[in-house]
Protein backbone atom coordinates (compact mmCIF):
# COMPACT_ATOMS: atom_id res chain seq x y z
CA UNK A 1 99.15 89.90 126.82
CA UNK A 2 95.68 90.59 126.03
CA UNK A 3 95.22 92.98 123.17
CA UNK A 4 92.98 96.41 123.56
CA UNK A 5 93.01 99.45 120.85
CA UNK A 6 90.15 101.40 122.75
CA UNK A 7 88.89 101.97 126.48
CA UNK A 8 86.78 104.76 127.75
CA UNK A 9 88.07 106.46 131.20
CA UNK A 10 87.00 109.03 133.39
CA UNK A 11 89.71 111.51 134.28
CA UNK A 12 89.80 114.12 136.67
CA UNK A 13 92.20 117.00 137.61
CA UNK A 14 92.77 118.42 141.22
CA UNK A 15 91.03 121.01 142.96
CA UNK A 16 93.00 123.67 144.44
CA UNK A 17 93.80 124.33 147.98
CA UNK A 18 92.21 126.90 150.23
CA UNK A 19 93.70 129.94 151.00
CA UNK A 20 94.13 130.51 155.36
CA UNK A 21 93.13 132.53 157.36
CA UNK A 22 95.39 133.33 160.06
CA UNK A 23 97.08 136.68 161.91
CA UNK A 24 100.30 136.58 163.42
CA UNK A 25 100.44 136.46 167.29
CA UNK A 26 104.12 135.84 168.32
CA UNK A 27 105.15 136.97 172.23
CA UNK A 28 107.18 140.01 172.35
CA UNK A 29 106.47 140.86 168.45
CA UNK A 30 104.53 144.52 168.77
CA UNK A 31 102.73 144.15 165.57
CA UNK A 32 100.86 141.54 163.95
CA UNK A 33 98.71 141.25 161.21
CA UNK A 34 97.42 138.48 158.64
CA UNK A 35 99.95 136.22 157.86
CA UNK A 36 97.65 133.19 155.74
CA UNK A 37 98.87 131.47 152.69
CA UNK A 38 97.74 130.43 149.52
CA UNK A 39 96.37 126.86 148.70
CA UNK A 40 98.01 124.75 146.58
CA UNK A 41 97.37 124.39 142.72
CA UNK A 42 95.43 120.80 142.11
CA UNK A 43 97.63 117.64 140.33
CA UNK A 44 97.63 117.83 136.17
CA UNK A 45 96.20 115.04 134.09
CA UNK A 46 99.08 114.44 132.06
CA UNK A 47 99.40 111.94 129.13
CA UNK A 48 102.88 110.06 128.53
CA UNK A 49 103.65 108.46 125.15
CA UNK A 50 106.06 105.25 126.04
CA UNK A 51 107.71 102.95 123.44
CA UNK A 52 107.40 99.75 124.93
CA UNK A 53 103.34 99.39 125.27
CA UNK A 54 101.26 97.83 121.97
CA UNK A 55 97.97 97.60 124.11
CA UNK A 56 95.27 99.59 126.15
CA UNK A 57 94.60 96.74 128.70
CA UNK A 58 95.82 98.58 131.60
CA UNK A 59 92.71 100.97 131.51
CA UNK A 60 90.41 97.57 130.54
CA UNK A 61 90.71 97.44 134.61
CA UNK A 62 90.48 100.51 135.94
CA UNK A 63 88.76 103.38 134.17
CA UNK A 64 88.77 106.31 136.68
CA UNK A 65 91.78 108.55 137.22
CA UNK A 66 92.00 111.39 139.67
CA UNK A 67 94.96 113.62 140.40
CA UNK A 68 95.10 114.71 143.70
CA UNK A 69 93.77 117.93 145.75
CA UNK A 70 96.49 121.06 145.79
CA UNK A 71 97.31 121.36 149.90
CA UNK A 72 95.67 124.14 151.94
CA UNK A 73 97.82 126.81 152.55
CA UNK A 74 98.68 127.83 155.98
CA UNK A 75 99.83 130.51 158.66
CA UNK A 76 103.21 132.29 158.73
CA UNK A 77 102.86 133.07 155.10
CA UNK A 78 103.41 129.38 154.21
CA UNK A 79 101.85 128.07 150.78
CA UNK A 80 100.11 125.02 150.21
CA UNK A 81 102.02 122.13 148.43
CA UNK A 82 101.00 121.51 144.58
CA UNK A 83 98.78 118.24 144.58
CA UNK A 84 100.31 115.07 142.99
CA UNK A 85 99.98 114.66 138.95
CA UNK A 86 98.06 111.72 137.26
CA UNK A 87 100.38 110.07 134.33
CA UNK A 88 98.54 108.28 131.92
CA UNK A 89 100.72 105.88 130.10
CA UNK A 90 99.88 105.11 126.38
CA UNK A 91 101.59 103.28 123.15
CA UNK A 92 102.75 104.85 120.30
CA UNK A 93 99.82 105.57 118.07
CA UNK A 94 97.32 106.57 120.73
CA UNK A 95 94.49 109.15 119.80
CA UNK A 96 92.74 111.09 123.07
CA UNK A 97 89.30 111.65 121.63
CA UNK A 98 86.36 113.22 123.68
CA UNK A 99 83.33 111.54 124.76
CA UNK A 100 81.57 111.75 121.66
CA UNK A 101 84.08 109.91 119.42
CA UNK A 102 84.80 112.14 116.86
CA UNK A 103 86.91 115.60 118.58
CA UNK A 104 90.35 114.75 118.62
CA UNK A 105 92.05 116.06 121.74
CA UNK A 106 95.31 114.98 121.20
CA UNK A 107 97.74 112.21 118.54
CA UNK A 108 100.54 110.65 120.20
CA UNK A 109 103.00 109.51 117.37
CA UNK A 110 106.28 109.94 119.46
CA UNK A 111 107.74 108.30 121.88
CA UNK A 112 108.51 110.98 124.63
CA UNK A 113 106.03 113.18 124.41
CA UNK A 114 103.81 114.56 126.90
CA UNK A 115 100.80 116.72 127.18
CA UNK A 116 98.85 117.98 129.96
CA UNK A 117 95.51 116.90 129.40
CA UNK A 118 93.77 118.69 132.40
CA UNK A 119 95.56 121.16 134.22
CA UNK A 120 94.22 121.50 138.27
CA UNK A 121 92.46 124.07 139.88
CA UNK A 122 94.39 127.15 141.13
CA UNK A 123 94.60 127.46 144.93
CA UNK A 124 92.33 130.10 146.56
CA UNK A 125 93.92 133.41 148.21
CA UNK A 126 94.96 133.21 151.53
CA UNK A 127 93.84 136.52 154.27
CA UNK A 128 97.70 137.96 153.31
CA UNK A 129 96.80 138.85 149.56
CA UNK A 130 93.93 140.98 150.48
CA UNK A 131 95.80 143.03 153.24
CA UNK A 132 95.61 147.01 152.08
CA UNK A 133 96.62 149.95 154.11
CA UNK A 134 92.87 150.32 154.75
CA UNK A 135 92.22 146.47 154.85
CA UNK A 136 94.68 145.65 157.85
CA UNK A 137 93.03 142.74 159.14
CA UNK A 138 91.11 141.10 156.22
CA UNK A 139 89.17 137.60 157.24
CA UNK A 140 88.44 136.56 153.63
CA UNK A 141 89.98 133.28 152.55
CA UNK A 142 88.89 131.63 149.43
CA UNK A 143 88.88 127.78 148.23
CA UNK A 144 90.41 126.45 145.74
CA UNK A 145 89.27 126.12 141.94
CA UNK A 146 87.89 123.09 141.29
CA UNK A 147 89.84 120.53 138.60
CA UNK A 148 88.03 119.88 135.56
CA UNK A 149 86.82 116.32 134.33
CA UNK A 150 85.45 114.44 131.69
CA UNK A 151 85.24 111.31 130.12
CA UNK A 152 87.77 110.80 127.21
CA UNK A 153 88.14 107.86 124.67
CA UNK A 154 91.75 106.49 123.76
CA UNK A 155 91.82 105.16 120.86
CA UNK A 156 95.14 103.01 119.52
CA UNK A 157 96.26 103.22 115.66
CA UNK A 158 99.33 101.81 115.22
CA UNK A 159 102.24 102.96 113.28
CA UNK A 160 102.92 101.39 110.18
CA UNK A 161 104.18 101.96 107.05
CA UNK A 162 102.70 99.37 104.95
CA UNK A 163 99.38 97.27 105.80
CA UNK A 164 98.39 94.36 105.00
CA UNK A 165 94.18 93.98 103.28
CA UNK A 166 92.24 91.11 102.28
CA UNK A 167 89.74 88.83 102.50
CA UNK A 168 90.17 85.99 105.94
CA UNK A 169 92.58 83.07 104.71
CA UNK A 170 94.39 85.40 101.97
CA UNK A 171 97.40 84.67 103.21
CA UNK A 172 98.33 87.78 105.03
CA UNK A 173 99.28 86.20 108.18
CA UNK A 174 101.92 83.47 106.54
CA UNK A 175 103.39 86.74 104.53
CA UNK A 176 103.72 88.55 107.41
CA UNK A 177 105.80 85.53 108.82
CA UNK A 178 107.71 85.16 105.59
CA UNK A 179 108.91 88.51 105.54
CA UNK A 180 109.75 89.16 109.39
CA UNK A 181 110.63 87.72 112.49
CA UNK A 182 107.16 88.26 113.72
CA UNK A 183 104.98 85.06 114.59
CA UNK A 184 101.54 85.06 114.20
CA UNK A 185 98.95 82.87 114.36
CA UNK A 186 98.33 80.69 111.10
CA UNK A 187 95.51 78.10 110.56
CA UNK A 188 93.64 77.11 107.93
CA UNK A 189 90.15 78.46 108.97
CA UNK A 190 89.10 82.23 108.65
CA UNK A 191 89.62 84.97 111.11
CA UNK A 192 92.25 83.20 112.73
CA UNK A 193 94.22 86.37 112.79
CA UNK A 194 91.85 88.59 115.74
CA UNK A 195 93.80 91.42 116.52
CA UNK A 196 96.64 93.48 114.37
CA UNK A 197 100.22 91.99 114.19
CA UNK A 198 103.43 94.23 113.52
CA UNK A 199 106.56 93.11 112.26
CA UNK A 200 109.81 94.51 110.71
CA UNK A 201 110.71 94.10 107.67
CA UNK A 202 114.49 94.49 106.27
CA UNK A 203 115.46 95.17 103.13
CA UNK A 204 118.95 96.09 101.61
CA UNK A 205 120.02 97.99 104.53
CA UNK A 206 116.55 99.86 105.07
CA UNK A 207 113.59 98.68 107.15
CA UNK A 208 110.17 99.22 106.78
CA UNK A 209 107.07 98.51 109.47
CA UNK A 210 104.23 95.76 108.04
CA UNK A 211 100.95 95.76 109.72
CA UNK A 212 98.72 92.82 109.48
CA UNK A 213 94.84 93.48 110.41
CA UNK A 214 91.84 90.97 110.66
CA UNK A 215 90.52 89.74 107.39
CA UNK A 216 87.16 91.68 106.08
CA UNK A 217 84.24 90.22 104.82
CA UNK A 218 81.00 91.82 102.48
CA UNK A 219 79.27 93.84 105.10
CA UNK A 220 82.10 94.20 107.63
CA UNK A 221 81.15 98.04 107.53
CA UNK A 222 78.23 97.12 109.28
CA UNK A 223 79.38 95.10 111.56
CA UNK A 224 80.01 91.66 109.49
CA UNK A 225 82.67 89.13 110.75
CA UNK A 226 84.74 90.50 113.13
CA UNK A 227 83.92 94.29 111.66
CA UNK A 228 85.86 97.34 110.40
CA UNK A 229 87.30 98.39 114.05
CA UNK A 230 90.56 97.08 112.97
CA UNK A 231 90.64 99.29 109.54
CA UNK A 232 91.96 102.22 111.93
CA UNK A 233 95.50 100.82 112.64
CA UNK A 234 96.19 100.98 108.31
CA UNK A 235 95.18 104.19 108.29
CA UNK A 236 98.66 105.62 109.09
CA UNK A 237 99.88 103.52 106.54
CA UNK A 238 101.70 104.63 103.09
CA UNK A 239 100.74 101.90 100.98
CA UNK A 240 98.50 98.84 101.49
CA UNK A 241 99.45 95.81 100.30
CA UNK A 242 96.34 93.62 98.87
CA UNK A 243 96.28 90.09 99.01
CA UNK A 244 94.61 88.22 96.80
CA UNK A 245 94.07 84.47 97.70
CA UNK A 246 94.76 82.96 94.18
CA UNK A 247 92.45 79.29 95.06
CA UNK A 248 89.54 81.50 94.86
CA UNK A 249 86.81 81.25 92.42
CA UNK A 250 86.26 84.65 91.20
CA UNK A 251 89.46 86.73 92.37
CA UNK A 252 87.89 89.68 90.80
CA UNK A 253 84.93 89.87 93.09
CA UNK A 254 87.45 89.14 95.75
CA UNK A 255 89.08 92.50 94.96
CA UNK A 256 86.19 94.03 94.47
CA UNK A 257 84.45 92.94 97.69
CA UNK A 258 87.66 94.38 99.77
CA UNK A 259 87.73 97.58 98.01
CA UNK A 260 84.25 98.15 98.90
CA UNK A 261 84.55 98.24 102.81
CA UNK A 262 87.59 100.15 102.79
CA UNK A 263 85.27 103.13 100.79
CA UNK A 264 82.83 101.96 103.13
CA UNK A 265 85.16 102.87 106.15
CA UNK A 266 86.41 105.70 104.78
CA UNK A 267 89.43 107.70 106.60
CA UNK A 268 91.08 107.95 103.05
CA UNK A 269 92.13 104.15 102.86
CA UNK A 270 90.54 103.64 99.13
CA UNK A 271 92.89 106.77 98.41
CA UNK A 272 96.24 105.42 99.95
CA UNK A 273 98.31 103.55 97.10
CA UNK A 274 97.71 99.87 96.89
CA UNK A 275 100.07 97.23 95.19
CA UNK A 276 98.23 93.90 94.64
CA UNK A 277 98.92 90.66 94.39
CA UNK A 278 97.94 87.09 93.58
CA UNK A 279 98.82 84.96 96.63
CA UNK A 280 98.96 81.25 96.86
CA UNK A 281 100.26 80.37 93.52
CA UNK A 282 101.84 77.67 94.54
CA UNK A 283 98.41 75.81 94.66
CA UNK A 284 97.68 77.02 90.96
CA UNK A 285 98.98 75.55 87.39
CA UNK A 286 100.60 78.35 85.47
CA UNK A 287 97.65 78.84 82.62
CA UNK A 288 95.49 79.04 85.80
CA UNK A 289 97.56 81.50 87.33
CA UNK A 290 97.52 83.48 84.03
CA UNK A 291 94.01 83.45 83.56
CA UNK A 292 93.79 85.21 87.16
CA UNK A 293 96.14 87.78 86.91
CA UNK A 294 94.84 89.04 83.38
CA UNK A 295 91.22 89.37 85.53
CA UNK A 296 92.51 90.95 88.43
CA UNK A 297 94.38 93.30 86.52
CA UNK A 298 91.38 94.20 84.53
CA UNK A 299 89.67 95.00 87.81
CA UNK A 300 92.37 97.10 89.43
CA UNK A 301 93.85 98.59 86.42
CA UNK A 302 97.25 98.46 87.12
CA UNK A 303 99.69 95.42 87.55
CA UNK A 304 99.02 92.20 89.57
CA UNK A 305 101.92 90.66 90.86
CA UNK A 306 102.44 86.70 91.42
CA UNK A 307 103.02 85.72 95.08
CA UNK A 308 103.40 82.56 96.99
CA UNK A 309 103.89 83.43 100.71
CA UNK A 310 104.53 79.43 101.42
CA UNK A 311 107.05 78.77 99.08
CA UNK A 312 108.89 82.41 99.29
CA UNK A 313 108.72 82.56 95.59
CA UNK A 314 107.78 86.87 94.46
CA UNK A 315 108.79 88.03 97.96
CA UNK A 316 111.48 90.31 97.25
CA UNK A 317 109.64 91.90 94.33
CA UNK A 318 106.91 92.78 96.21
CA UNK A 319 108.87 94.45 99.09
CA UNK A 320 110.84 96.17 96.69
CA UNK A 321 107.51 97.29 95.18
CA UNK A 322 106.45 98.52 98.53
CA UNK A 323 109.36 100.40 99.77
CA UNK A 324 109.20 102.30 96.53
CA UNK A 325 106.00 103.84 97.68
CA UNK A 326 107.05 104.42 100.91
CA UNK A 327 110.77 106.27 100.16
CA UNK A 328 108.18 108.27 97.84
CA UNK A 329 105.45 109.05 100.32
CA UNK A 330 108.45 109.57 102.63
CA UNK A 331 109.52 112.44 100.23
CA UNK A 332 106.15 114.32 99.54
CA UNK A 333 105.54 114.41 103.43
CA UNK A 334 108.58 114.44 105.46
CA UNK A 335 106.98 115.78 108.44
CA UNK A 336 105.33 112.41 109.01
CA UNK A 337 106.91 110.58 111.76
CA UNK A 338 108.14 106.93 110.33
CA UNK A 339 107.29 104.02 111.36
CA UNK A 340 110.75 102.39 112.74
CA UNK A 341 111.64 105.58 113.77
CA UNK A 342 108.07 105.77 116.15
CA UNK A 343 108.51 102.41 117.29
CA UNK A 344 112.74 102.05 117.67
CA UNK A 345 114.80 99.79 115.86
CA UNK A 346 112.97 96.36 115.73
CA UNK A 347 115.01 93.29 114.86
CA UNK A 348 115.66 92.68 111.40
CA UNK A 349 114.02 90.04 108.89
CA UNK A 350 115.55 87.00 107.93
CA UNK A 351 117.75 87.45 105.27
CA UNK A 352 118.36 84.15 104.95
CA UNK A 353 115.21 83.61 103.65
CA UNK A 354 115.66 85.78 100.68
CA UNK A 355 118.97 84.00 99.80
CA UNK A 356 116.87 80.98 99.73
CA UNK A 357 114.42 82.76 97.26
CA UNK A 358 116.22 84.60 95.56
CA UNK A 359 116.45 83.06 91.95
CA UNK A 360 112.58 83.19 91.98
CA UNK A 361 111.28 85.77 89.37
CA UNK A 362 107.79 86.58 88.46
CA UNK A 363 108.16 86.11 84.81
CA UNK A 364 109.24 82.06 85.87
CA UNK A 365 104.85 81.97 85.94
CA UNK A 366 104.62 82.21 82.12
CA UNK A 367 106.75 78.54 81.80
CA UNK A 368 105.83 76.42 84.79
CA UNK A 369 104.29 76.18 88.36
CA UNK A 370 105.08 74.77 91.52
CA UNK A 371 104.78 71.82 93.19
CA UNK A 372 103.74 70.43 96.80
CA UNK A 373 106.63 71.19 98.18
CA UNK A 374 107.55 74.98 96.46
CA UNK A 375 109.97 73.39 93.84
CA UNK A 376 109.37 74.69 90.60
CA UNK A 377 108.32 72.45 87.67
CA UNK A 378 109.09 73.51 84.41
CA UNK A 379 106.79 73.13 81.18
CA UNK A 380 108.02 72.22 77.97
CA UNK A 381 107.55 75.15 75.95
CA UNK A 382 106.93 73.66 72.94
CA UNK A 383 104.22 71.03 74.02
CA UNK A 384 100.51 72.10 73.21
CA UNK A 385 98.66 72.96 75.98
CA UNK A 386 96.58 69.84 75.95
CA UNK A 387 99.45 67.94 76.69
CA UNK A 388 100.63 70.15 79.70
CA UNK A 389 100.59 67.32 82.18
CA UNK A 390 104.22 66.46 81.02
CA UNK A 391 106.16 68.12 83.09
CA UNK A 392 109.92 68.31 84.14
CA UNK A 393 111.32 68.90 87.45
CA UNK A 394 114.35 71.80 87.13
């Protein structure tokens, strides 16, 4: 399925029915007298949030949605029928904003709800409403109200409780695969991730929701790469998870160049907590990977943790890292709809993976690295580091 997180539509609510004229004229019935109903009310614009849409495409193919007319009314006192409703289906996540981008009409975080966006015109007065004792045969009808309209933006952010930043070829994609059941797309090229990926994430009986966004580049505020359009389905998120790709030259300017367009972008992101970490250390010798994580730390001021999304090795540190923040933000704001709870009960991760993982421990860096195939190769601790190309497999 193609994916869509915006699409501009037209929407339109009924017009009311017109009120009838019409007297009563029955054979044998002495009196008479006006007898003309009401019109109908006009169809509602209503908005439905459903659980099992991730994508705008339906409204990529049509973009104008009427409800229908409210029914004249007619004689013998009958009232016109109420015109037929317009539903609007949309994911979890969906903002209704108005033409010009920035007035929020409406946030759809839970599945279930529903809002009438436009409600229809009333139906005019039929001759019956104005009959007085000195009005006995009024011939005044009205028409209906008309429905109101207006173009309208919907806008998808999805629901997430951790996100996924960094630079194209970082890695996110592979630990997004590592850590759930979700598949997507991994290549070694950038941008080969071009639209957001959710997956589940289990962890000692809890669950949390990872989002995984195109990577940005310098400039992407201003349109660079692919762009910032994708920055909007993080911005729900409780913590961001920064990935670091560990091969790089200067991983500080790496940082810094990420940190940059999400000020850039605004919407609070460079506020959000952040846990970072140096991915792809599996490609790296140990004094390398030291080196690194003593500069990114400098440039983030706060720890830097050692990750290797190939070989599984710092996995279950970092989730536990990240699930911290999130039972926390969790606390401070528990009127915030969670994730899981917003999208259902997604399948869990594979826990077999951690088993396979799970001696792996961040401070293993300081005495080894790994090799082509994620074993880890130990260094003799008491060799000088000139002569740190004898190494022993453990």
């Amino acid at each position: 399925m193609k994916f869509l997180d915006q699409a501009k539509i037209f929407v339109k609510s009924g017009d009311g029915g017109a009120g009838a004229v019409s007297f009563r004229r029955e054979k044998h019935i002495e009196f008479g007298g006006p007898d003309g109903g009401d019109g109908g009310r006009g169809g509602d614009v209503i908005v439905e949030c459903v659980d099992n849409l991730n994508t705008l495409i339906d409204y990529r193919y049509q973009q104008h949605f009427k409800a229908a007319k409210g029914h004249h009314g007619q004689g013998r006192n009958c009232t016109g029928g109420k015109g037929d409703d317009v539903v609007l289906k949309v994911p979890v996540g969906t903002q209704i904003l108005a033409e010009d981008k920035d007035t929020v009409l409406a946030d759809l975080t839970r599945a279930g709800t529903r809002i009438v966006l436009m409600r229809g015109g009333d139906g005019g007065f039929g001759n019956l409403h104005y009959k007085t004792s000195t009005n006995q045969a009024p011939r005044r009808g009205d028409v209906g109200w008309p429905g109101q309209e207006q173009w309208i933006w919907l806008k998808l952010k999805m629901i997430a409780d951790a996100g996924l930043v960094g630079l194209p070829n970082a890695g996110k994609s592979t630990f997004l695969a590592a850590v759930t059941r979700a598949r997507p797309k991994i290549a070694d090229y950038p941008f080969t991730t071009l639209h957001p990926n959710l997956g589940v994430v289990y962890l000692s009986g809890d669950e949390f929701v990872l989002a995984d966004i195109p990577g940005l580049i310098e400039g992407a505020h201003e349109g660079a790469g692919i762009g910032d359009r994708f920055l909007g389905h993080i911005e729900r998120c409780r913590v961001l998870l920064h990935l670091i790709d560990g091969t790089a030259e200067d991983v500080a300017e790496s940082y810094r160049i990420v940190r940059g367009e999400l000020a850039a972008y605004g919407g609070g992101l460079d506020g959000k907590p952040e846990v970072v970490a140096l991915n792809k250390c599996d490609s790296i010798v140990a004094e390398e990977i030291r080196d690194k994580l003593a500069a990114l730390e400098q440039a983030c001021g706060h720890k830097v943790f050692p990750l290797s999304g190939v070989a599984g090795i710092g996995l279950k540190e970092i989730l536990g890292e990240l699930f911290a923040h999130i039972r926390a933000a969790k606390d401070a704001e528990p009127g915030i709809v969670a994730a899981s709870a917003a999208l259902g009960t997604g399948k869990r991760g594979n826990e077999g993976f951690y088993r396979r993982m799970k001696d792996a421990e961040a401070s293993e860096f300081d005495h080894g690295t790994y090799g082509p195939d994620g074993e880890w190769i130990w260094f003799d601790a008491e060799e000088d580091e000139d002569d740190g190309d004898e190494q022993s497999d453990h």
